[in-house]
Protein backbone atom coordinates (compact mmCIF):
# COMPACT_ATOMS: atom_id res chain seq x y z
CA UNK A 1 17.82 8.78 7.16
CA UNK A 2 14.98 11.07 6.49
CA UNK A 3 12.04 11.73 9.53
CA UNK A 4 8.73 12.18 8.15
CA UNK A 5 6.00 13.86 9.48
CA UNK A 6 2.49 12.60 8.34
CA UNK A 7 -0.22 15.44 8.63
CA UNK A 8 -3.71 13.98 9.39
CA UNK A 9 -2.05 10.39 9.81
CA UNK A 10 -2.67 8.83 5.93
CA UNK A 11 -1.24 9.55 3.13
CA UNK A 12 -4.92 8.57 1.48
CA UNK A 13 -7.38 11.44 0.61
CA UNK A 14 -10.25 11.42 3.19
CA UNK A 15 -13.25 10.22 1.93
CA UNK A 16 -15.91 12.17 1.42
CA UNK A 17 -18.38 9.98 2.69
CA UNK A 18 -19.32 10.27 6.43
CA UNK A 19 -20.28 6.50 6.53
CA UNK A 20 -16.95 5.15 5.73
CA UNK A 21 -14.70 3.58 8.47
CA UNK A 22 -11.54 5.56 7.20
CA UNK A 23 -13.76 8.80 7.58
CA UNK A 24 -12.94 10.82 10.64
CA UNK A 25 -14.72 14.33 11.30
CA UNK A 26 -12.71 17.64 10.77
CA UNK A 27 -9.68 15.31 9.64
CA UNK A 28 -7.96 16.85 6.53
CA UNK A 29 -4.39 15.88 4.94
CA UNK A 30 -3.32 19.34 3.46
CA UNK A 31 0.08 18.85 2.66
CA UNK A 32 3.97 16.82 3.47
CA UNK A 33 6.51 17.98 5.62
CA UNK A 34 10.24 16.43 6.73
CA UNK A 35 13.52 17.10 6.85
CA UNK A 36 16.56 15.82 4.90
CA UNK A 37 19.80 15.05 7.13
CA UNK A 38 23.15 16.55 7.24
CA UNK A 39 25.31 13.78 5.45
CA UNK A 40 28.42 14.71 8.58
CA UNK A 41 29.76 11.50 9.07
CA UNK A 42 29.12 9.39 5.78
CA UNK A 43 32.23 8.57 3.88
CA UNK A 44 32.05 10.89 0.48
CA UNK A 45 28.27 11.12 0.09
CA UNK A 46 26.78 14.45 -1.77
CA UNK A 47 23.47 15.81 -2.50
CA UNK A 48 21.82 18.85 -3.89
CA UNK A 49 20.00 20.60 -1.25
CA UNK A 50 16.30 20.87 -1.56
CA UNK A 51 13.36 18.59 -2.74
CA UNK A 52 15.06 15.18 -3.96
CA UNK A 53 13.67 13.59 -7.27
CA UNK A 54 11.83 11.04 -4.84
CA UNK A 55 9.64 13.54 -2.95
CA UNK A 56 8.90 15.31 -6.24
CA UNK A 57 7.44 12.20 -7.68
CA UNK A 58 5.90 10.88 -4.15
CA UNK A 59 2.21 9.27 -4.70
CA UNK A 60 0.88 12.06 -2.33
CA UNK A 61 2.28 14.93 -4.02
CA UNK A 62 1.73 13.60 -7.08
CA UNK A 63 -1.60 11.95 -7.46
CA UNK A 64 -3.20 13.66 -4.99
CA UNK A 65 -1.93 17.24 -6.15
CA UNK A 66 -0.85 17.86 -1.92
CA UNK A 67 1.73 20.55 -1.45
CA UNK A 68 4.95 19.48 -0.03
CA UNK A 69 7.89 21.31 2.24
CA UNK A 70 11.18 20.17 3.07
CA UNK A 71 13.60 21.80 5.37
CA UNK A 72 16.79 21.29 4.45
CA UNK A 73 20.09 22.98 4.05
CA UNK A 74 20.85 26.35 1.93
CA UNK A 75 24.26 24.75 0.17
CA UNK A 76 25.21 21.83 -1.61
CA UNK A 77 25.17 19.11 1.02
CA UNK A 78 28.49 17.04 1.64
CA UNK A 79 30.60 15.45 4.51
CA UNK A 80 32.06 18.75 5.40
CA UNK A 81 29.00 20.86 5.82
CA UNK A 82 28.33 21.48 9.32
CA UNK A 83 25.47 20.16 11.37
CA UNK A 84 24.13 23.87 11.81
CA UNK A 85 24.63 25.48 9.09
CA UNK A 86 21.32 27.68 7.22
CA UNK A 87 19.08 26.03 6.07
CA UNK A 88 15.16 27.02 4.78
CA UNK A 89 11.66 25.60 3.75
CA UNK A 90 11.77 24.21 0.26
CA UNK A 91 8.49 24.07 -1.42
CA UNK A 92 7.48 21.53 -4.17
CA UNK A 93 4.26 19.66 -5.68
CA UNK A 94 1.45 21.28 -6.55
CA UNK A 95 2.29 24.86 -6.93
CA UNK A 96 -1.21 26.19 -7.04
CA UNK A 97 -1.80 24.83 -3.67
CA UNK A 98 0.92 27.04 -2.26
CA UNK A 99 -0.06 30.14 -0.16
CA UNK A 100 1.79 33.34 -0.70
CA UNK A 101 3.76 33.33 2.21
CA UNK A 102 4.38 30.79 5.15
């Protein structure tokens, strides 16, 4: 089960127009973050660490050209891999949206 964080609470743009109800002052989505789970515990389930095919093609990332990070593990992801073991910030989505270093 993934946990999502939602910067800015929507995953719609913010209107530019001061008069709308959705608008809300100094409120800006700039990007996605979450996590993807150790799979300890789940029969013979595998997965390639990283940014899964579903956040690449995500509405926010993609029609909205947002930046998106994932922390997940540094190896493939199995059974066997240890709740603790390294893992790092993936980035993926818009890569001119990326800063340099984070």
């Amino acid at each position: 089960m993934e946990q999502n964080v939602l910067l800015a609470g929507s995953f719609s743009p913010v209107s530019n127009n001061p008069t709308s109800p959705e608008y809300k002052a100094q409120e800006y989505l700039i990007g996605l973050f979450h996590t993807h789970p150790t799979l300890y515990g789940c029969g013979n389930a595998t997965r390639n660490p990283g940014a899964s095919q579903k956040d690449i093609d995500s509405a926010a990332v993609r029609e909205f050209g947002l930046p998106g990070f994932v922390y997940d593990y540094v190896s493939f992801v199995d059974t066997h891999l240890p709740i603790n073991a390294n893992a790092k910030i993936y980035k993926y989505g818009a890569p001119g949206r990326f800063p340099n270093t984070y």
